[in-house]
PDB file of N, CA and C in Angstrom:
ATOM      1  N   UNK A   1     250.703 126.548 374.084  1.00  0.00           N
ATOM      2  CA  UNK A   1     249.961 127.433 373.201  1.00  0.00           C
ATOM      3  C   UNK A   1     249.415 128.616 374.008  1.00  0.00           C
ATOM      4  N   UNK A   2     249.522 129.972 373.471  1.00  0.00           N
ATOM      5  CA  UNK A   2     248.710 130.898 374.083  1.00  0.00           C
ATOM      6  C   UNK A   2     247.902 131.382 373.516  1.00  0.00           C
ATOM      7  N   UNK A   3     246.864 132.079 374.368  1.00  0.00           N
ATOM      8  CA  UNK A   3     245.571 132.664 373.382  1.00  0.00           C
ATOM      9  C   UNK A   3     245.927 133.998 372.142  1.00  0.00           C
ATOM     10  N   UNK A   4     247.332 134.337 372.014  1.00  0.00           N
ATOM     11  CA  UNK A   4     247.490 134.868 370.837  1.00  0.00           C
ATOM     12  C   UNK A   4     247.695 133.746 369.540  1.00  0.00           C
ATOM     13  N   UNK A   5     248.636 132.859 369.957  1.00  0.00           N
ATOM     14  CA  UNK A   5     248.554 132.022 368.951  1.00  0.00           C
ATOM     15  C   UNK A   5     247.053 131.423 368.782  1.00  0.00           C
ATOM     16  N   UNK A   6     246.091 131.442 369.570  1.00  0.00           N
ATOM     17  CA  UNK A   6     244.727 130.736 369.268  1.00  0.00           C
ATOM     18  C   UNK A   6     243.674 131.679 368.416  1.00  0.00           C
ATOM     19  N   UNK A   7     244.009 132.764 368.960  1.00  0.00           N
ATOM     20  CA  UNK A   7     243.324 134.332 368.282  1.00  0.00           C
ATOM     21  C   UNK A   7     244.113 134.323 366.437  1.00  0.00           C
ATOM     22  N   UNK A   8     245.268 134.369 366.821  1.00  0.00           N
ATOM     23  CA  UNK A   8     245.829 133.800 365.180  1.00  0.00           C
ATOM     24  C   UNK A   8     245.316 133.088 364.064  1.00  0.00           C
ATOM     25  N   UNK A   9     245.166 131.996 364.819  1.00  0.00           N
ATOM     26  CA  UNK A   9     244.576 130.763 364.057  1.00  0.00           C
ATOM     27  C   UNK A   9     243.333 130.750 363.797  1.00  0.00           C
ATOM     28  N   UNK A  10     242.351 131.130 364.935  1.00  0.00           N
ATOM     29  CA  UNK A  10     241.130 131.463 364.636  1.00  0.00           C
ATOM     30  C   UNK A  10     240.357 131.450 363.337  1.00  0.00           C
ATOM     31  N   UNK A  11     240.723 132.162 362.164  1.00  0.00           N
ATOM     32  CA  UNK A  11     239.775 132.425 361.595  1.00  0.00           C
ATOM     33  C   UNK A  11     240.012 131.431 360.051  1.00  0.00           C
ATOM     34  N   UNK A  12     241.542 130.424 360.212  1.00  0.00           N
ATOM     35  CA  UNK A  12     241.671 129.336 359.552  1.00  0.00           C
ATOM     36  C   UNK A  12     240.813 128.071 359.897  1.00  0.00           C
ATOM     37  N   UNK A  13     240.250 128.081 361.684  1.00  0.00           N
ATOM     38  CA  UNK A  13     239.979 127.046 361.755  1.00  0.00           C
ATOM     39  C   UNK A  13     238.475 126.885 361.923  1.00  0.00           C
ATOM     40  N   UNK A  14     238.216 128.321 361.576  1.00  0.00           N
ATOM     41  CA  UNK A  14     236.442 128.597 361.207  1.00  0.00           C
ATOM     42  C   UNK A  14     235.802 127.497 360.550  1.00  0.00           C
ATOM     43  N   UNK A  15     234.308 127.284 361.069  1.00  0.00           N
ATOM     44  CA  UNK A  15     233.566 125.782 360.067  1.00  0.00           C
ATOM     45  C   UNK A  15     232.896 126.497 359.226  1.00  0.00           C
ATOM     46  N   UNK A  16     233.297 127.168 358.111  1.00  0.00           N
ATOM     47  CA  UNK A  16     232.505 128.251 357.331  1.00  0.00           C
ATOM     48  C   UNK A  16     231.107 127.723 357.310  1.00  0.00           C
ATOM     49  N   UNK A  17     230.629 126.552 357.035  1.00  0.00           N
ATOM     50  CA  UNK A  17     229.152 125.536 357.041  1.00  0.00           C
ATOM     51  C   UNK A  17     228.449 126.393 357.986  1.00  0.00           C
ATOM     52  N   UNK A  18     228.810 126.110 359.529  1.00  0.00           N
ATOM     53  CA  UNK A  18     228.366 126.367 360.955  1.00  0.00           C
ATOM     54  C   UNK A  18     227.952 128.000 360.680  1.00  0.00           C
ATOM     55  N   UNK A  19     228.855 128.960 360.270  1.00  0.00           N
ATOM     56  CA  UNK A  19     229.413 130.307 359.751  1.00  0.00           C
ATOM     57  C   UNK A  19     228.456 131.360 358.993  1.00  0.00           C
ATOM     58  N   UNK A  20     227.633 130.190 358.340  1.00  0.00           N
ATOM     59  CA  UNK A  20     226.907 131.214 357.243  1.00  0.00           C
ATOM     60  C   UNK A  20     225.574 131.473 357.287  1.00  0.00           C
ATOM     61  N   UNK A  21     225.453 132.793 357.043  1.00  0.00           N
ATOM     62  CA  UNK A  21     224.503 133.611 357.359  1.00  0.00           C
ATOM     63  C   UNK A  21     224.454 133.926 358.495  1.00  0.00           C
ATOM     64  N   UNK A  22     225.629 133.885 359.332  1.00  0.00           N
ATOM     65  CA  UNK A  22     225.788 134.886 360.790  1.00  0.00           C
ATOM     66  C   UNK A  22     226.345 136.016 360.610  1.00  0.00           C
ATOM     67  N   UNK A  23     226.656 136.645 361.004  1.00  0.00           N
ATOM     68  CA  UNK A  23     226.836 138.456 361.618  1.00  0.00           C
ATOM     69  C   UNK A  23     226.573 138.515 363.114  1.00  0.00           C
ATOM     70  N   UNK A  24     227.810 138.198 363.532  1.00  0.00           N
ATOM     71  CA  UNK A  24     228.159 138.349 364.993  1.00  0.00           C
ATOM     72  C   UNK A  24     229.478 138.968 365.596  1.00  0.00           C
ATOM     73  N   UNK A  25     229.303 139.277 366.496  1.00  0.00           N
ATOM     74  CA  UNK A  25     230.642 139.851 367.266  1.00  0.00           C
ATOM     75  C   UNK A  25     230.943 139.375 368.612  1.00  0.00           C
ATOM     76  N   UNK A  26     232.199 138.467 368.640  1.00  0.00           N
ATOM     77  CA  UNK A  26     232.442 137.683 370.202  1.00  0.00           C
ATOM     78  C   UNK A  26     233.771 138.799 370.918  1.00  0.00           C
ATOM     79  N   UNK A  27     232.910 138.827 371.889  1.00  0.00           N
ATOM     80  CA  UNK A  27     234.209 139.510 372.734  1.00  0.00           C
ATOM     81  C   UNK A  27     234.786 138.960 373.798  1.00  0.00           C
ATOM     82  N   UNK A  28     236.454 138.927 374.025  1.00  0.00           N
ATOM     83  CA  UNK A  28     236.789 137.641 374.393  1.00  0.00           C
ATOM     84  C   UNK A  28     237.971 138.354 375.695  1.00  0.00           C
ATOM     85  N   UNK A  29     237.884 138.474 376.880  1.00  0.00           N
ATOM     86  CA  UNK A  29     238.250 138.960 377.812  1.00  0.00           C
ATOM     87  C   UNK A  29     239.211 138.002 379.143  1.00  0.00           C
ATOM     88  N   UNK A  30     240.285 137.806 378.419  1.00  0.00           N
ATOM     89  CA  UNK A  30     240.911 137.205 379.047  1.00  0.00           C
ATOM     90  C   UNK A  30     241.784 137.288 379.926  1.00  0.00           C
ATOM     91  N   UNK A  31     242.055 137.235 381.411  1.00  0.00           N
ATOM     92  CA  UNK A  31     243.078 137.886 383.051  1.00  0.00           C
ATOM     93  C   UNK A  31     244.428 136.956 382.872  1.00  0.00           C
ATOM     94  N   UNK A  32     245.342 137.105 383.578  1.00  0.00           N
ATOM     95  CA  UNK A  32     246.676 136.491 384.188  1.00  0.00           C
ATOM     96  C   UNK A  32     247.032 136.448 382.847  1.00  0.00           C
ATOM     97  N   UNK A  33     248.307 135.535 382.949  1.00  0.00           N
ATOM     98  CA  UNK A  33     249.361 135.860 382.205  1.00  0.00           C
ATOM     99  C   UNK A  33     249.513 135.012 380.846  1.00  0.00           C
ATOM    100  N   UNK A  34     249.657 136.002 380.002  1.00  0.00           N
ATOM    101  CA  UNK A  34     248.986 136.261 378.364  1.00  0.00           C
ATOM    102  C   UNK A  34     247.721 136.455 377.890  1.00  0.00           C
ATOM    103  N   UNK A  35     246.959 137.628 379.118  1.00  0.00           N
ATOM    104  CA  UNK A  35     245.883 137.506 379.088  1.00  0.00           C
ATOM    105  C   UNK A  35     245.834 138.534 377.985  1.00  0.00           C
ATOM    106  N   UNK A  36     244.531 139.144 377.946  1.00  0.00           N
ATOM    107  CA  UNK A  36     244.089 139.970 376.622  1.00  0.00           C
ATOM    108  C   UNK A  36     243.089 140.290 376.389  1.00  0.00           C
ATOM    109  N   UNK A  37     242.648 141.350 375.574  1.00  0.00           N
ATOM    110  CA  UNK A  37     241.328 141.616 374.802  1.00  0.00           C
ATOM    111  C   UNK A  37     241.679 141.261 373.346  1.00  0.00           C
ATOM    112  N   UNK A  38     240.575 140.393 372.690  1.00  0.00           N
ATOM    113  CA  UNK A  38     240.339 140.456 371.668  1.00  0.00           C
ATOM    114  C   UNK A  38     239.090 140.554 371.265  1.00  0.00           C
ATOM    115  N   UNK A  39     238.578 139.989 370.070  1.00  0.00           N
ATOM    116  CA  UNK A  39     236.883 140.375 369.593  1.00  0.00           C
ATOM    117  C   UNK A  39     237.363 139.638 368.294  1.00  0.00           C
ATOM    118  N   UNK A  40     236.216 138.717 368.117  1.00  0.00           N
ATOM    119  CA  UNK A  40     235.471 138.576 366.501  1.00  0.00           C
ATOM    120  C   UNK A  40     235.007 138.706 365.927  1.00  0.00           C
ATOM    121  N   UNK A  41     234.963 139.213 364.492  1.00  0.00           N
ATOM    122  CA  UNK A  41     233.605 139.537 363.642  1.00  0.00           C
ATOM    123  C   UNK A  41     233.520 137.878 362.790  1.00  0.00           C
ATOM    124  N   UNK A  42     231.925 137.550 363.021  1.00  0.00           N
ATOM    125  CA  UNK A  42     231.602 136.817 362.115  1.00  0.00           C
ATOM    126  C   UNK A  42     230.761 137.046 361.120  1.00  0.00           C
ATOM    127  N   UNK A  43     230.932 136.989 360.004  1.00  0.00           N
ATOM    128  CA  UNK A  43     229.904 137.619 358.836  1.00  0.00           C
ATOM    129  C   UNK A  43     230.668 137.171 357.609  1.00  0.00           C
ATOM    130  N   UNK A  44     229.372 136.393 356.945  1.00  0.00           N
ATOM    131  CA  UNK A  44     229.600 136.007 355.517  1.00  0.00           C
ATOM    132  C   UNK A  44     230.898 135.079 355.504  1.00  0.00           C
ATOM    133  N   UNK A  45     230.515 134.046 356.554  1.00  0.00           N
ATOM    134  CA  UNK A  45     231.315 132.811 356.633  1.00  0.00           C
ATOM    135  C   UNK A  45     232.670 132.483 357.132  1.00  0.00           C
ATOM    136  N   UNK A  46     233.482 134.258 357.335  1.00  0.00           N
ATOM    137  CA  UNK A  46     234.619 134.634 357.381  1.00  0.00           C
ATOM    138  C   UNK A  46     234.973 135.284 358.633  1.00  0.00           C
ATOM    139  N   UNK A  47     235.808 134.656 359.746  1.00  0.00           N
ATOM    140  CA  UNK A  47     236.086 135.406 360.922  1.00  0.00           C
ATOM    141  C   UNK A  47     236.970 136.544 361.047  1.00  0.00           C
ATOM    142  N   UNK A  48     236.899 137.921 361.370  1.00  0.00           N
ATOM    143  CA  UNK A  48     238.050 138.611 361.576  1.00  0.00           C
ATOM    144  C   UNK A  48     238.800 138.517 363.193  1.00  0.00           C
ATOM    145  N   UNK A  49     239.607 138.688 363.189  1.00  0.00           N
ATOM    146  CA  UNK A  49     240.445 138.472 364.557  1.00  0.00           C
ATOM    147  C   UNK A  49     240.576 140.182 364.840  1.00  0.00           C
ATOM    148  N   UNK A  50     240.365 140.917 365.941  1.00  0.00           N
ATOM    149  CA  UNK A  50     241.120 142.299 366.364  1.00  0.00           C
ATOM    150  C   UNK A  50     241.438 141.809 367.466  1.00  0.00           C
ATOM    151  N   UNK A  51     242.466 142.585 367.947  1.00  0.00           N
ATOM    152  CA  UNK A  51     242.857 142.873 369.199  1.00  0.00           C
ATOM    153  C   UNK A  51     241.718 144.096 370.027  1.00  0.00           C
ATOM    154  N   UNK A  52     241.766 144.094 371.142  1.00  0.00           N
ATOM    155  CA  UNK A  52     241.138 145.156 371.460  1.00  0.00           C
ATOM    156  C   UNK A  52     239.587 145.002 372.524  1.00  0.00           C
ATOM    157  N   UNK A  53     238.680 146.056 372.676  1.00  0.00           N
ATOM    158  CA  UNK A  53     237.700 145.363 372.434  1.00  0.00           C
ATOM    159  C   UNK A  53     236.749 146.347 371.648  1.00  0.00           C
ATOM    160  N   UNK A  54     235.439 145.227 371.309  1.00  0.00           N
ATOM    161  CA  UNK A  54     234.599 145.667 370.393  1.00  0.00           C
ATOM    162  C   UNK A  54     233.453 146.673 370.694  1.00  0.00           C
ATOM    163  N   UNK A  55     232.890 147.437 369.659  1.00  0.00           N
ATOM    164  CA  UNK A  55     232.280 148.584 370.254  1.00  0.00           C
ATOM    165  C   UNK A  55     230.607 148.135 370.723  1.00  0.00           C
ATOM    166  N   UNK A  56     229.714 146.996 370.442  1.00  0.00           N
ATOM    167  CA  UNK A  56     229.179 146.368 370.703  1.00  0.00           C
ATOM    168  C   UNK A  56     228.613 144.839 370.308  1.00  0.00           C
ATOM    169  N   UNK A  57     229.528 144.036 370.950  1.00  0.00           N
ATOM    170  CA  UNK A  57     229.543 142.676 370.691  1.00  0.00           C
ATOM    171  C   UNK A  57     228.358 142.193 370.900  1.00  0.00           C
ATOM    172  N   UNK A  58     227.850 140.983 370.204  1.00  0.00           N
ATOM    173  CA  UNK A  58     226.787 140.280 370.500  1.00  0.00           C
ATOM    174  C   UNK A  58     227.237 139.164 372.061  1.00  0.00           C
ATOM    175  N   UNK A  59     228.224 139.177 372.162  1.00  0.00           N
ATOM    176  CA  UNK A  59     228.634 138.304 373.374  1.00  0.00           C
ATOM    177  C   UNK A  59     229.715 138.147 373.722  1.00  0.00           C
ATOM    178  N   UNK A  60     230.170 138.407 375.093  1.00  0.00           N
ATOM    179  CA  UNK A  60     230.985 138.351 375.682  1.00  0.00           C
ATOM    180  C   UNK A  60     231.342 137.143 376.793  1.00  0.00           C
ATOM    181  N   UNK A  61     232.958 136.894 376.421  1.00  0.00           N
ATOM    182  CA  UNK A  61     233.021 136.010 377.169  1.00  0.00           C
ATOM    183  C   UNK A  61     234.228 136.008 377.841  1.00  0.00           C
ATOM    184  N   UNK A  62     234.087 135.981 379.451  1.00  0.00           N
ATOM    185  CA  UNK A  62     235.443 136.458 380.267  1.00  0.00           C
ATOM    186  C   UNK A  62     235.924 134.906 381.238  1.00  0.00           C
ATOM    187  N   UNK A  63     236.973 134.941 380.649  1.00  0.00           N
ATOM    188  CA  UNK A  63     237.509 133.811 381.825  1.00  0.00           C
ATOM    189  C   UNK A  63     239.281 134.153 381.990  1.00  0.00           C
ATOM    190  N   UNK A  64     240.205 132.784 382.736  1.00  0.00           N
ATOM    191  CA  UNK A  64     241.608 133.436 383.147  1.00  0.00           C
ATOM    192  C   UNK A  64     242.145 132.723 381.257  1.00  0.00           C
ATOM    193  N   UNK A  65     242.939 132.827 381.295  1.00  0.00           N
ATOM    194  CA  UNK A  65     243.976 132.857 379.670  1.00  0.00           C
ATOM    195  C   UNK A  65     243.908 131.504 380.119  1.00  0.00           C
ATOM    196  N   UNK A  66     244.572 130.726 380.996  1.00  0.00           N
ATOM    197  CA  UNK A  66     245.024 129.457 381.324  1.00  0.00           C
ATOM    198  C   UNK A  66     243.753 128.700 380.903  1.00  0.00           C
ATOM    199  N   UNK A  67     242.715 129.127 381.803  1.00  0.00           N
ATOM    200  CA  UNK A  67     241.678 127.725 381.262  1.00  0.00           C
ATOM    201  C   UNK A  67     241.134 128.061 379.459  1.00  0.00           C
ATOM    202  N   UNK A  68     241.195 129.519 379.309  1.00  0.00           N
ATOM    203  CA  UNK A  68     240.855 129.409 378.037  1.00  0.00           C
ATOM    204  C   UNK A  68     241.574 128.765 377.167  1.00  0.00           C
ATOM    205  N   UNK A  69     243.077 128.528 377.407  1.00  0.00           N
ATOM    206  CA  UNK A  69     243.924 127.832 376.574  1.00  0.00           C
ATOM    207  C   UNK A  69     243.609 125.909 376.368  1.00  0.00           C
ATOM    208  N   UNK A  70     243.081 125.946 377.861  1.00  0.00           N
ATOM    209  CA  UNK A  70     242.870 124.197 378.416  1.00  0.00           C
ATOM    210  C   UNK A  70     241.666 124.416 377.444  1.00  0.00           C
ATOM    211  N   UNK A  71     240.536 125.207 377.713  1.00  0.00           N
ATOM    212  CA  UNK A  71     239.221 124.862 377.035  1.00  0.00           C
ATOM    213  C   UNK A  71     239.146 124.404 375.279  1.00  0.00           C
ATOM    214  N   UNK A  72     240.200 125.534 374.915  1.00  0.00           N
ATOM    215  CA  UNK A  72     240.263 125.439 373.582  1.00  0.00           C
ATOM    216  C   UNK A  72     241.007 123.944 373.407  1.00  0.00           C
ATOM    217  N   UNK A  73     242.015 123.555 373.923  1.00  0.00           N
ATOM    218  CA  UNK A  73     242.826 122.564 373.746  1.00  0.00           C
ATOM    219  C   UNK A  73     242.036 121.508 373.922  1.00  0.00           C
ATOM    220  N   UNK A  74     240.757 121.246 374.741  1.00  0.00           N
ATOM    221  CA  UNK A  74     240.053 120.266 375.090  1.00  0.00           C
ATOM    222  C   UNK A  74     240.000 119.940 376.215  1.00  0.00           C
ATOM    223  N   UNK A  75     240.871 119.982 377.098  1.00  0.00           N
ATOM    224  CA  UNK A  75     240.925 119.771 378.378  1.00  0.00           C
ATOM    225  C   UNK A  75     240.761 120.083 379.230  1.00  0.00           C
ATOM    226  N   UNK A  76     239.637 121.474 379.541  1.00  0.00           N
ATOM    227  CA  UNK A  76     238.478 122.039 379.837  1.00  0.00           C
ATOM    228  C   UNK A  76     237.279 122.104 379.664  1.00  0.00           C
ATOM    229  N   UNK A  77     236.226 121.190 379.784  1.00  0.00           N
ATOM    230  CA  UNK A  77     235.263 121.134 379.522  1.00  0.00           C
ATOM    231  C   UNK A  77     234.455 122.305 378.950  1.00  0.00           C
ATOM    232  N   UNK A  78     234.043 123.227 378.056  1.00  0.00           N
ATOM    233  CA  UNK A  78     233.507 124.349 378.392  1.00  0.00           C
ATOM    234  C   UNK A  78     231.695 124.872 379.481  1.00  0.00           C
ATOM    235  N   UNK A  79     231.029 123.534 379.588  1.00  0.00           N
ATOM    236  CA  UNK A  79     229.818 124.015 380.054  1.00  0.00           C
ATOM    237  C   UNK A  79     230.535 123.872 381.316  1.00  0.00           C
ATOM    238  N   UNK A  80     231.423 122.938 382.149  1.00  0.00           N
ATOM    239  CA  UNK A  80     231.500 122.385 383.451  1.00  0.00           C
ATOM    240  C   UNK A  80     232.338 123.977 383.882  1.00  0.00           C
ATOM    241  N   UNK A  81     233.074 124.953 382.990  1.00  0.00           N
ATOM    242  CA  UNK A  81     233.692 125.581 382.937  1.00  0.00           C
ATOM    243  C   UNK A  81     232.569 126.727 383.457  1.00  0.00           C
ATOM    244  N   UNK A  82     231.523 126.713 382.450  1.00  0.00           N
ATOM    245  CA  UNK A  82     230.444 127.820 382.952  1.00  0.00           C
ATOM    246  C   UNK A  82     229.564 127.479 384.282  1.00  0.00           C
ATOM    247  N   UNK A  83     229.421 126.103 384.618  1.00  0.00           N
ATOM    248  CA  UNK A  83     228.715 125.927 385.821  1.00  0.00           C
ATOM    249  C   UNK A  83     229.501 126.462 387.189  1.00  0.00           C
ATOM    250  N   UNK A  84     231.041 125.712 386.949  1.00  0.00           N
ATOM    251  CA  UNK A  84     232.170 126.371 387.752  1.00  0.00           C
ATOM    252  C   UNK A  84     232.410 127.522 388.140  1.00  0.00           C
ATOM    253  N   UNK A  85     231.872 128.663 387.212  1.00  0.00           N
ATOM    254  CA  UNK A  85     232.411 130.293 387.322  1.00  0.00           C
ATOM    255  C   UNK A  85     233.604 130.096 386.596  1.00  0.00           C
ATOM    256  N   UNK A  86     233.956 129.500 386.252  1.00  0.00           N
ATOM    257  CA  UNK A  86     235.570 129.749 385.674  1.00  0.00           C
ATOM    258  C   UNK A  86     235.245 130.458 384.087  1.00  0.00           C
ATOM    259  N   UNK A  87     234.050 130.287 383.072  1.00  0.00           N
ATOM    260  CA  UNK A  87     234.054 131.120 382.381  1.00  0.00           C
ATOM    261  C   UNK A  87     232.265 131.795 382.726  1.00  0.00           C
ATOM    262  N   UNK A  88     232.606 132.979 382.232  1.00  0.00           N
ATOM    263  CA  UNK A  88     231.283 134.253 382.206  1.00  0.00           C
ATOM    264  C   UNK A  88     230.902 134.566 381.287  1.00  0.00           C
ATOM    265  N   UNK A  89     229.949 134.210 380.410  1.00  0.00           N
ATOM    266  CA  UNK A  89     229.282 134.566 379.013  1.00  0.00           C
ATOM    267  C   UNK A  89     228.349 135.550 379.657  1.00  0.00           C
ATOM    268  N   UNK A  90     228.550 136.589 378.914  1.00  0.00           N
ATOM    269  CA  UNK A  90     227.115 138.092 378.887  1.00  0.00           C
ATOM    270  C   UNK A  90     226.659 138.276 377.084  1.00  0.00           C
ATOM    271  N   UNK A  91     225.129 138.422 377.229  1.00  0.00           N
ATOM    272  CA  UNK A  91     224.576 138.430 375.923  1.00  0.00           C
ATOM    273  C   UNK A  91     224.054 137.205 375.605  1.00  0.00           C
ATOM    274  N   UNK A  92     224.716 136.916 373.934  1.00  0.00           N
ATOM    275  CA  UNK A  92     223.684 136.168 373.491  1.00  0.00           C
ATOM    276  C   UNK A  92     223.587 134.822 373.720  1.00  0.00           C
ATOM    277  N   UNK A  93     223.158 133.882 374.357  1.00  0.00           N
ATOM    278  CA  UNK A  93     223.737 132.759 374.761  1.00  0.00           C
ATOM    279  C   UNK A  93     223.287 131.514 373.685  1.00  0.00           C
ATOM    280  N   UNK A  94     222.685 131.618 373.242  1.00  0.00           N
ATOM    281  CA  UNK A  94     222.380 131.197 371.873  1.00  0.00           C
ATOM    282  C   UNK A  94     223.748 131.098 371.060  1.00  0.00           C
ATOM    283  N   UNK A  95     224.379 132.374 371.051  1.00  0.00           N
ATOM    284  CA  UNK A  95     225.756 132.466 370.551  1.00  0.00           C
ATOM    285  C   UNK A  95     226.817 131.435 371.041  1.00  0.00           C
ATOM    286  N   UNK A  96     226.698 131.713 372.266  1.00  0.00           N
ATOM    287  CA  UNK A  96     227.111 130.942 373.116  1.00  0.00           C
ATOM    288  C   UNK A  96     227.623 129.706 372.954  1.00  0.00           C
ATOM    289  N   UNK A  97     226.467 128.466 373.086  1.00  0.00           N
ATOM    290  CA  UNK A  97     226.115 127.344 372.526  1.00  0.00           C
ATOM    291  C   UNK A  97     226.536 126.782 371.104  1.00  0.00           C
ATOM    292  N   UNK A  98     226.578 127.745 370.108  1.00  0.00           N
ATOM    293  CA  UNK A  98     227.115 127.324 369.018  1.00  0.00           C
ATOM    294  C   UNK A  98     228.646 127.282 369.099  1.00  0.00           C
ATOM    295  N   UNK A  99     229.246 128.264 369.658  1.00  0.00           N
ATOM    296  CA  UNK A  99     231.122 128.488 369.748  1.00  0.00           C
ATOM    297  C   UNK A  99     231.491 127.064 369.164  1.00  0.00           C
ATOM    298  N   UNK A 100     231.035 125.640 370.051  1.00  0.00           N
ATOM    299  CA  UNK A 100     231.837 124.858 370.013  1.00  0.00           C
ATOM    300  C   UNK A 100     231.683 124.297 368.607  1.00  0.00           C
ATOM    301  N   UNK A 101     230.800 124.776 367.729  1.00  0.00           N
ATOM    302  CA  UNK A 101     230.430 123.784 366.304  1.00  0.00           C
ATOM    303  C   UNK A 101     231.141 125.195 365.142  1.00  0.00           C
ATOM    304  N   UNK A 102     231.419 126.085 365.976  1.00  0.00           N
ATOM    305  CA  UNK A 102     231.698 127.280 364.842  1.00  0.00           C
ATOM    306  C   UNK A 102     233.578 126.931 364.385  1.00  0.00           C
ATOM    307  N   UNK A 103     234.270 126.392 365.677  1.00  0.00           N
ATOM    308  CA  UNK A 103     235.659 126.340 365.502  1.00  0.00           C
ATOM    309  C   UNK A 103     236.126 124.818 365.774  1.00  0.00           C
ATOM    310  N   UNK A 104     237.106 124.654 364.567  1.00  0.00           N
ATOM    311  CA  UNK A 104     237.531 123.359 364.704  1.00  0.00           C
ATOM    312  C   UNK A 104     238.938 123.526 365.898  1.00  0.00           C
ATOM    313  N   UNK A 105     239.131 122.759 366.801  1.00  0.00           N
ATOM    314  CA  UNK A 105     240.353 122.702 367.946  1.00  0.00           C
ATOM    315  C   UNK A 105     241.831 123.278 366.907  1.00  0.00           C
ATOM    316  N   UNK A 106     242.537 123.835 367.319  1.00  0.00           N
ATOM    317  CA  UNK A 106     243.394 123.979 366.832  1.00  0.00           C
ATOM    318  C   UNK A 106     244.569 122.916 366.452  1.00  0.00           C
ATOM    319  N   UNK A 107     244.906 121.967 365.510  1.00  0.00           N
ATOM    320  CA  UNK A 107     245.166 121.157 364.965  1.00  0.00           C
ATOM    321  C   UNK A 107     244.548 120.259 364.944  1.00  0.00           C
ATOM    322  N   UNK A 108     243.318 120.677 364.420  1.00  0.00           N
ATOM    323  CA  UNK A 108     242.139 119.596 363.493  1.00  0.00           C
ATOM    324  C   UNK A 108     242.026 120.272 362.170  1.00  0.00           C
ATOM    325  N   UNK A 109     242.009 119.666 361.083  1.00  0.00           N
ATOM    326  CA  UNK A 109     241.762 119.894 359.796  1.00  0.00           C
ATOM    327  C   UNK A 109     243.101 120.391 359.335  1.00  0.00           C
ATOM    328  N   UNK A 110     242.626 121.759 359.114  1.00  0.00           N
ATOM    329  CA  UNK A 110     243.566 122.480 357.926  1.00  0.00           C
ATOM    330  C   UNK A 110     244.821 122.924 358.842  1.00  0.00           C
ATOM    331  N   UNK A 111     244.615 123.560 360.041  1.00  0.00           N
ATOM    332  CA  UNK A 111     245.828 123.667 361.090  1.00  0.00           C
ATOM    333  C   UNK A 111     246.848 123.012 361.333  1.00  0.00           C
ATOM    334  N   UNK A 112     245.998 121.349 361.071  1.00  0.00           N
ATOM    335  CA  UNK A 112     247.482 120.272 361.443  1.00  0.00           C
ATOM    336  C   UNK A 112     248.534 120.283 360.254  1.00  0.00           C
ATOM    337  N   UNK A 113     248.262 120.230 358.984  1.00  0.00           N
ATOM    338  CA  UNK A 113     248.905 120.754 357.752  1.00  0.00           C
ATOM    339  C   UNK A 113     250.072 121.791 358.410  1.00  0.00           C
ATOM    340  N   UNK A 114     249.675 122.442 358.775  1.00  0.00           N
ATOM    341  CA  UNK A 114     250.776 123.571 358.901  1.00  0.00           C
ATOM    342  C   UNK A 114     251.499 123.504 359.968  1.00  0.00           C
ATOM    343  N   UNK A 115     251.336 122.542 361.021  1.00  0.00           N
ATOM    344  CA  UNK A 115     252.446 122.192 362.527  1.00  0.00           C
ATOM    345  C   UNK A 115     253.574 121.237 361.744  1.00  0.00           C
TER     346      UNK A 115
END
């Protein structure tokens, strides 16, 4: 899996519950190979996916593509990830902390339907 296909999926595997009544923007800065800029808007339960980056995100988060792919997949811890240096959150860290209750893993729920 690469973080385009994860940026894809993204906003199917949103926990709209977790989701509502936020208005946020994650910016997601990823090195080596299939790395990338992307950004999220969260607002009114519904994630948008861009490519790119955003003109001021509530939080940013930079690590290599590889562990972001392991993290998302599960097999990266994400805090042991931030104690490590392997990922860099700037901003809101509050934001932060929630990521993991905002997105279901990619083939949990409605995702696995469609593999």
């Amino acid at each position: 899996m690469t973080p385009e296909e994860i940026f894809k999926e993204m906003p199917a595997n949103l926990n709209a519950d977790a989701a509502k009544g936020m208005n946020a923007t994650i910016q997601f800065n990823l090195s080596g190979d299939n790395g990338g800029q992307w950004y999220v808007a969260i607002k009114d339960g519904k994630a948008d996916v861009s490519k790119g980056t955003a003109t001021s995100p509530n939080m940013t988060l930079s690590m290599t593509s590889s562990d972001y792919v392991d993290m998302i997949l599960g097999k990266l811890n994400g805090q042991m990830a931030f104690m490590s240096g392997k990922l860099k959150i700037s901003g809101d860290m509050g934001l932060a902390m929630k990521m993991q209750s905002l997105f279901k893993r990619p083939g949990e729920g409605m995702a696995a339907s469609k593999a």
